[in-house]
C-alpha atoms as a PDB file:
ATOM      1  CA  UNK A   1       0.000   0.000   0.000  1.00  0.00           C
ATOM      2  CA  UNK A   2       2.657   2.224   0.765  1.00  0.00           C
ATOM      3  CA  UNK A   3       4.452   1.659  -2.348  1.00  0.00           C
ATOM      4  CA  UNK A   4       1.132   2.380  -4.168  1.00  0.00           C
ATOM      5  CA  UNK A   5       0.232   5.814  -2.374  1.00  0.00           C
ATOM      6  CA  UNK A   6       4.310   6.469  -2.977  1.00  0.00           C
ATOM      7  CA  UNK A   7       3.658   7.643  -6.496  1.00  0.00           C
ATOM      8  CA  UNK A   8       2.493  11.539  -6.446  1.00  0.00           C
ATOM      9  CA  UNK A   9       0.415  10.813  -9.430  1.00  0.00           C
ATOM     10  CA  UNK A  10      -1.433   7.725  -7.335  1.00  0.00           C
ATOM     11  CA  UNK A  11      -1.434   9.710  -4.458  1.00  0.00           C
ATOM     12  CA  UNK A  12      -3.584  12.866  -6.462  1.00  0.00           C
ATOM     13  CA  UNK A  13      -5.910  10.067  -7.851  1.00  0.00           C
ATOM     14  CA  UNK A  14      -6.695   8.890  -4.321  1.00  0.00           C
ATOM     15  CA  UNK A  15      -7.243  12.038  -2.533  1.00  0.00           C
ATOM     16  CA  UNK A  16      -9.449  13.473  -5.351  1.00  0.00           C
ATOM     17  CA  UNK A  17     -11.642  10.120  -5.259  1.00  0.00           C
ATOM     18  CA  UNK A  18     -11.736  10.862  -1.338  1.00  0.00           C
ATOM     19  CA  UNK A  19     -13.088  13.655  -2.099  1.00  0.00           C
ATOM     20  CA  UNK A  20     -15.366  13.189  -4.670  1.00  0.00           C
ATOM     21  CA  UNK A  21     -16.431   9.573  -4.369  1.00  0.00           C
ATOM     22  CA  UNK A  22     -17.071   7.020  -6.221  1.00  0.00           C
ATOM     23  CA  UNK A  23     -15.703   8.261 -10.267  1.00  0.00           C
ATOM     24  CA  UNK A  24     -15.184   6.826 -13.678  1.00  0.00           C
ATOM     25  CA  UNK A  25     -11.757   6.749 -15.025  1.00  0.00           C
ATOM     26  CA  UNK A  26     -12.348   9.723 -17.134  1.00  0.00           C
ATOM     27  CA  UNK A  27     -13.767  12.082 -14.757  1.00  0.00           C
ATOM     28  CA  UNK A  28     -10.237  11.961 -12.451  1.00  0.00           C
ATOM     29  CA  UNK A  29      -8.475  14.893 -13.455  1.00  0.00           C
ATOM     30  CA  UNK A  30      -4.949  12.800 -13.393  1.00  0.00           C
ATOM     31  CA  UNK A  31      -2.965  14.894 -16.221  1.00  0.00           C
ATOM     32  CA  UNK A  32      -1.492  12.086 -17.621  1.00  0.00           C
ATOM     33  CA  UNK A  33      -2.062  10.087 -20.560  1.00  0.00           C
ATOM     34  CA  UNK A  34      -4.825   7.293 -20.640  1.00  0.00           C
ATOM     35  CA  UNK A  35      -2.568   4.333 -20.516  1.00  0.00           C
ATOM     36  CA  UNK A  36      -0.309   5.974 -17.651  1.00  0.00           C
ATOM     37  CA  UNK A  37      -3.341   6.388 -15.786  1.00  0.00           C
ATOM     38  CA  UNK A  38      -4.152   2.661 -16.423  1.00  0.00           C
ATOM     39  CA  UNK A  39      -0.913   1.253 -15.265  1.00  0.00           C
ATOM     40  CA  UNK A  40      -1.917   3.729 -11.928  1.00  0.00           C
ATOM     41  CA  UNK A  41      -5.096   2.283 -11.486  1.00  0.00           C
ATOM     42  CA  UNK A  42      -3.580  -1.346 -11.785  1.00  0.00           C
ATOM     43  CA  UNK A  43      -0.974  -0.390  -9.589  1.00  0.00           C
ATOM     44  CA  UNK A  44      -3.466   0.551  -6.545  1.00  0.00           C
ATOM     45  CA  UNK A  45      -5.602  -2.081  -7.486  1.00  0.00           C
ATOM     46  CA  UNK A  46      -3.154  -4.603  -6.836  1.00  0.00           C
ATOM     47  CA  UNK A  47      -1.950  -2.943  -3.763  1.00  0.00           C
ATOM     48  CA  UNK A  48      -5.862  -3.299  -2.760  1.00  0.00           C
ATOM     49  CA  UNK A  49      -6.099   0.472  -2.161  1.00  0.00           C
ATOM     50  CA  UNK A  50      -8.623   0.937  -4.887  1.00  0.00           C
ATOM     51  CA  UNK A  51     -11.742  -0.832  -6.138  1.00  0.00           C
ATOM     52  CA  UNK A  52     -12.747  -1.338  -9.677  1.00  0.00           C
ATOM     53  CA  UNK A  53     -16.653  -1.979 -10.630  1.00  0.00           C
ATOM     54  CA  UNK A  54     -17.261  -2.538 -14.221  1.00  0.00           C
ATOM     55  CA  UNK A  55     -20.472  -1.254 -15.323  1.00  0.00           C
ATOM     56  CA  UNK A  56     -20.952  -1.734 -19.681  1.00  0.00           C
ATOM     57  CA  UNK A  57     -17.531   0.282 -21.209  1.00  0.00           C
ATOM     58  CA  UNK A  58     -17.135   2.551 -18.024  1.00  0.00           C
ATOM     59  CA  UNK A  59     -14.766   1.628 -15.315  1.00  0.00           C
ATOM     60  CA  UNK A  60     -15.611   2.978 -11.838  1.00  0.00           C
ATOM     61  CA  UNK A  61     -12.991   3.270  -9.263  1.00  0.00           C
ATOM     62  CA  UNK A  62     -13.599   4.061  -5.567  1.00  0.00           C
ATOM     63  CA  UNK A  63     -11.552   3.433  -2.314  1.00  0.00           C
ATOM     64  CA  UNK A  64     -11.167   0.384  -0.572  1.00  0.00           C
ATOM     65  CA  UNK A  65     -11.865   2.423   3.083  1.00  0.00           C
ATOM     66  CA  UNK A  66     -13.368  -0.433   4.991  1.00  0.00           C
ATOM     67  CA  UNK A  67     -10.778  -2.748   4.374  1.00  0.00           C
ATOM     68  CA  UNK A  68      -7.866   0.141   4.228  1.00  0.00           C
ATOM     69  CA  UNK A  69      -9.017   1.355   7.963  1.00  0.00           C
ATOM     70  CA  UNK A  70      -9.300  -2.787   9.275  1.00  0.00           C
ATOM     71  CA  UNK A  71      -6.239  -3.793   8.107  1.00  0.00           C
ATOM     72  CA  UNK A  72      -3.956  -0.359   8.187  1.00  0.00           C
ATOM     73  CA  UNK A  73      -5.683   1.682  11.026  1.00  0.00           C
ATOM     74  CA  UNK A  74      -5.592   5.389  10.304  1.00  0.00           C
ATOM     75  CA  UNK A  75      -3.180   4.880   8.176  1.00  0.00           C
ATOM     76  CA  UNK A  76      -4.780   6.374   4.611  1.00  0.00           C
ATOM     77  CA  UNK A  77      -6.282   8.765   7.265  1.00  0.00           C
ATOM     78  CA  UNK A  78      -2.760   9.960   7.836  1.00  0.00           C
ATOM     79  CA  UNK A  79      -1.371  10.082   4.388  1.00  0.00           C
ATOM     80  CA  UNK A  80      -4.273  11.868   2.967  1.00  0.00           C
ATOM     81  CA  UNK A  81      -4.454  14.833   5.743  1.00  0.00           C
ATOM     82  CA  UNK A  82      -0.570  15.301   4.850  1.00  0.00           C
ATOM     83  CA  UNK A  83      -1.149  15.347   1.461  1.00  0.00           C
ATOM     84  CA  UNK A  84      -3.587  17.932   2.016  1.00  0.00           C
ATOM     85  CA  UNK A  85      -2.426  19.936   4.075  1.00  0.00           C
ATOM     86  CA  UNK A  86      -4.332  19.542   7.154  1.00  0.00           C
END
């Protein structure tokens, strides 16, 4: 996980779907080209940090909180009020 949030890219993806919820792939504002952003996603993914539901063509990607705060506890907590600031 900590390799996964390591990335500043990964770590912007992460704190905007904090914020915003539940997104597609498309509506992250990532500035980076679409298959960077894929090898992002599949990064977190496989680090379990991120959830992917497949719904027709559109990929949705949302945090895996529950099982992020049971296993690590306030870790993502931590790294996302540093990130931001608070």
């Amino acid at each position: 996980m900590l390799y996964a949030l390591s990335d500043p890219v990964r770590l912007s993806i992460v704190a905007e779907i904090s914020r915003i919820g539940e997104s597609t792939c498309g509506g992250i504002d990532a500035n980076v080209v679409k298959s960077t952003l894929s090898h992002h996603v599949r990064t977190m993914r496989e680090a379990g940090v991120v959830q992917v539901r497949v719904q027709g063509t559109q990929r949705f990607l949302s945090i895996r909180t529950a099982d992020l705060e049971e296993r690590f506890p306030g870790l993502l907590s931590s790294i996302l009020n540093a990130y931001n600031g608070s």
